[in-house]
N, C-alpha and C. Protein backbone atom coordinates (compact mmCIF):
# COMPACT_ATOMS: atom_id res chain seq x y z
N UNK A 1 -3.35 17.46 -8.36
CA UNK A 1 -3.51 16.89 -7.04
C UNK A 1 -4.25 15.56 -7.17
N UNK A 2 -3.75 14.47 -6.10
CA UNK A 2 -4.43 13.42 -6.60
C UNK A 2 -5.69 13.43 -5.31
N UNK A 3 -6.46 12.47 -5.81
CA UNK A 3 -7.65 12.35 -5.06
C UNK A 3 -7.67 11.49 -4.15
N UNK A 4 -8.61 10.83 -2.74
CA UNK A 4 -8.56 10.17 -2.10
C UNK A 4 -9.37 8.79 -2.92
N UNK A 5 -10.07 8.89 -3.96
CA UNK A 5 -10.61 7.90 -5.01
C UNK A 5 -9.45 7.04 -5.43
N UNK A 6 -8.35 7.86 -6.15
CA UNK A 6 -7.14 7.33 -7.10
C UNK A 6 -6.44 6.98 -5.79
N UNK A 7 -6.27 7.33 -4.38
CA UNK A 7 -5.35 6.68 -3.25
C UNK A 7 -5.77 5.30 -3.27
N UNK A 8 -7.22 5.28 -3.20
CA UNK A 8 -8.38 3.70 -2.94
C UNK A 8 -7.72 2.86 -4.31
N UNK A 9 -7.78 3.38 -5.34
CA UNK A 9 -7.39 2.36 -6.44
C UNK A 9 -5.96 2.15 -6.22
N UNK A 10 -4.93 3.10 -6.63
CA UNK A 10 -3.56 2.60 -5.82
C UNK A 10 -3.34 2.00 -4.71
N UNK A 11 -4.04 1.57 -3.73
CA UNK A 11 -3.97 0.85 -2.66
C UNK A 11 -4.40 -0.66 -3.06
N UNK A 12 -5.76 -0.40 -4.00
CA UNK A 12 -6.25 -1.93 -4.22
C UNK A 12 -5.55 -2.70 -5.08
N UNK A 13 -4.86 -2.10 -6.11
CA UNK A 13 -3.39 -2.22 -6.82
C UNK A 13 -2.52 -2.79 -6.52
N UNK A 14 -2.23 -1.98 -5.05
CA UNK A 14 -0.83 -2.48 -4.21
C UNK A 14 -1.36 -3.91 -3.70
N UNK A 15 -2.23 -4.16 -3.39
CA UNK A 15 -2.40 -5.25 -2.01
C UNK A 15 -2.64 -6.54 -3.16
N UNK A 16 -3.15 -6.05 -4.46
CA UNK A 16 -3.58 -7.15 -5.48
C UNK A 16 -2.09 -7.81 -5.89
N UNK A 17 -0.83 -6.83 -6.64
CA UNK A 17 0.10 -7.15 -6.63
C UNK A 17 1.01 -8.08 -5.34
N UNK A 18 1.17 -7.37 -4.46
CA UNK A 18 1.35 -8.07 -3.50
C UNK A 18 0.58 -9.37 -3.47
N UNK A 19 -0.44 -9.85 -3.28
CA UNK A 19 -0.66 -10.70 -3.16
C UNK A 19 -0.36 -11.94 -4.17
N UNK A 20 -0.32 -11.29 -5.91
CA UNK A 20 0.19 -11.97 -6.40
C UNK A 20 1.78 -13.05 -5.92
N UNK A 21 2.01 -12.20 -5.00
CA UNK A 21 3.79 -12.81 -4.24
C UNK A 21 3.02 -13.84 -3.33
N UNK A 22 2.26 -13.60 -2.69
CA UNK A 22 1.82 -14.04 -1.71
C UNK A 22 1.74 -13.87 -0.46
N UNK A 23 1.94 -12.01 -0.45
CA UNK A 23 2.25 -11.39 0.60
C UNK A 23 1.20 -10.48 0.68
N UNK A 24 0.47 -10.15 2.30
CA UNK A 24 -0.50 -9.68 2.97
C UNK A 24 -0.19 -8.56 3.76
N UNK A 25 -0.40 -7.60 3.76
CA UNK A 25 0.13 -6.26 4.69
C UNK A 25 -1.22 -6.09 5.24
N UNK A 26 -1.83 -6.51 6.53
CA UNK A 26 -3.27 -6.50 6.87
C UNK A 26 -3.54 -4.47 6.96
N UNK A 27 -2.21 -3.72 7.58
CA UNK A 27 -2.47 -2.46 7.46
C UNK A 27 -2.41 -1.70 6.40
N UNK A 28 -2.80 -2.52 5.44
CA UNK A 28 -2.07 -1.49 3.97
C UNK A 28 -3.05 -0.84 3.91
N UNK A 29 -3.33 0.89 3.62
CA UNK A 29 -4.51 1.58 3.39
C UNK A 29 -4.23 2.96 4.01
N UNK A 30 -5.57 4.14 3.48
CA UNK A 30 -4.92 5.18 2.56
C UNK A 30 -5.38 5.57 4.39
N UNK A 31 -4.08 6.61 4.11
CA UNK A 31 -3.72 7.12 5.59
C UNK A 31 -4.79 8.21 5.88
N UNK A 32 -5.39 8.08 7.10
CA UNK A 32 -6.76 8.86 7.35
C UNK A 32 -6.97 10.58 7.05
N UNK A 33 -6.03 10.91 7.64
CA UNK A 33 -5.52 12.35 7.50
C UNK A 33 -6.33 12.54 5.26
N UNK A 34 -6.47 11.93 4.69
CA UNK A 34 -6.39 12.15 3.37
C UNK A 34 -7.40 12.48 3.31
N UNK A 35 -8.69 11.71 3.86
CA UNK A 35 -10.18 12.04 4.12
C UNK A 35 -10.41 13.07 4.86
N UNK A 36 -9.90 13.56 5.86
CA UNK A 36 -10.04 14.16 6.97
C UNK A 36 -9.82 15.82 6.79
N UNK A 37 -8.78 15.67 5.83
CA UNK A 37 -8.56 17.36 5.45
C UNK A 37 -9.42 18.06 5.17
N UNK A 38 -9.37 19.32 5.35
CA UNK A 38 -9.91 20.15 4.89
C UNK A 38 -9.63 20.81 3.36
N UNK A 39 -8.40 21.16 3.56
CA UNK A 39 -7.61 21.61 2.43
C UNK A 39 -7.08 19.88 1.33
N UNK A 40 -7.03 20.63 0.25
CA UNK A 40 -6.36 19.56 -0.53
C UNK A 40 -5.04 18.93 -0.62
N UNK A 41 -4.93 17.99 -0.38
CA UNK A 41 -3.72 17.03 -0.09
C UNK A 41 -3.02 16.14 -1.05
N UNK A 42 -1.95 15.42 -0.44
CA UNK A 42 -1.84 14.52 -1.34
C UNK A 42 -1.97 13.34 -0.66
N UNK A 43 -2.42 12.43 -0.80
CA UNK A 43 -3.31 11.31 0.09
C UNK A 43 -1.85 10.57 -0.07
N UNK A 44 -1.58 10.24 1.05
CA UNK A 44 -0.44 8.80 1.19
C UNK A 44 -0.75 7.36 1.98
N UNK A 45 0.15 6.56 1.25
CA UNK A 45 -0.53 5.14 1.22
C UNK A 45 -0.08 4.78 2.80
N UNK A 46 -0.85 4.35 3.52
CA UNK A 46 -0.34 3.96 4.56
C UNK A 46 0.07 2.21 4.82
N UNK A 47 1.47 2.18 4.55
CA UNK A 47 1.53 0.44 4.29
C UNK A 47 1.72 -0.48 5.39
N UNK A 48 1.99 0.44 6.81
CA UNK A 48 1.72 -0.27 7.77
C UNK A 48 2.52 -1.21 8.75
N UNK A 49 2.37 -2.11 9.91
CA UNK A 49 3.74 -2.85 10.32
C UNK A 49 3.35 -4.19 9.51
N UNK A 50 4.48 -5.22 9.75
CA UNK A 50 4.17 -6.48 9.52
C UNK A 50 4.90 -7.44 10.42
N UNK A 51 5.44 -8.31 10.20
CA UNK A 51 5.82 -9.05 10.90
C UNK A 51 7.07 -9.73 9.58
N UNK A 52 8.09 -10.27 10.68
CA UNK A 52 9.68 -10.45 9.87
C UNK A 52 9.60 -11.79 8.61
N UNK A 53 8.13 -12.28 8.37
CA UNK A 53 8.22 -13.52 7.65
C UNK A 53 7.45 -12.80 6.06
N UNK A 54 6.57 -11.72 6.63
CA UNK A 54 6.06 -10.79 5.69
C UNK A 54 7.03 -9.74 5.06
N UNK A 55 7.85 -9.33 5.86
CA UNK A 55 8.72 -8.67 5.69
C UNK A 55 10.12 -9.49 4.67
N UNK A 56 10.68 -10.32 4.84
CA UNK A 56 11.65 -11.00 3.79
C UNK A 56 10.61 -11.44 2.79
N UNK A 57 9.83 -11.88 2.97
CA UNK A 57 8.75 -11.80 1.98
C UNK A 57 8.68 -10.51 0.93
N UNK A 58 8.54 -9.75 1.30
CA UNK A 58 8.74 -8.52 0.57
C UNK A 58 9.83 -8.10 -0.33
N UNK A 59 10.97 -8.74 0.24
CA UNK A 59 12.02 -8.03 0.11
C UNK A 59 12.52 -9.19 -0.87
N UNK A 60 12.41 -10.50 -0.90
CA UNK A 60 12.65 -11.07 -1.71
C UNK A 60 12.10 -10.66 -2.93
N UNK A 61 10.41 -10.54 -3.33
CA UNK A 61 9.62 -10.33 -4.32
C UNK A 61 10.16 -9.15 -4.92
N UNK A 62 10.64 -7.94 -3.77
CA UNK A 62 11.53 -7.02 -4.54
C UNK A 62 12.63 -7.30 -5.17
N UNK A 63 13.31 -8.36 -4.63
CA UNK A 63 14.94 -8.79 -5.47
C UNK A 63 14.70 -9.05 -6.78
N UNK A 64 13.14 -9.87 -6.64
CA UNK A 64 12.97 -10.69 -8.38
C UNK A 64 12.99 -9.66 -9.31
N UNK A 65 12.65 -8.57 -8.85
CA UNK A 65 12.11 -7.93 -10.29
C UNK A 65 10.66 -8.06 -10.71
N UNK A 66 10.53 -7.62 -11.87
CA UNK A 66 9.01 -7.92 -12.87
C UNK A 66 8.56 -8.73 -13.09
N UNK A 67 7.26 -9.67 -12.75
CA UNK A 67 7.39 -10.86 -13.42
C UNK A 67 7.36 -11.15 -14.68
């Protein structure tokens, strides 16, 4: 089971990469419910809305591939 620790680093991961593109998801972050449980979970990333200039943004950086 993963932890809500390893969600925080996969998130800071995501937004670092991303940004390497030059793309900002202001809602990116670990979906509350992960903290909140009682029982053990699997924490999911919550990536949030954006807007359509962030969005082809994305989708381009996905076309490239790896850098």
């Amino acid at each position: 089971m993963h932890s809500p620790t390893e969600a925080d680093v996969c998130v800071e991961e995501l937004r670092a990469a991303l940004a390497a593109h030059g793309i900002t998801l202001p809602s990116l972050g670990v979906d509350l419910p992960a903290y909140a449980s009682r029982c053990p979970t699997r924490p999911l990333v919550a990536l949030g809305n954006c807007n359509l200039l962030t969005a082809r943004a994305l989708t381009t950086a996905l076309r490239k591939g790896p850098a």
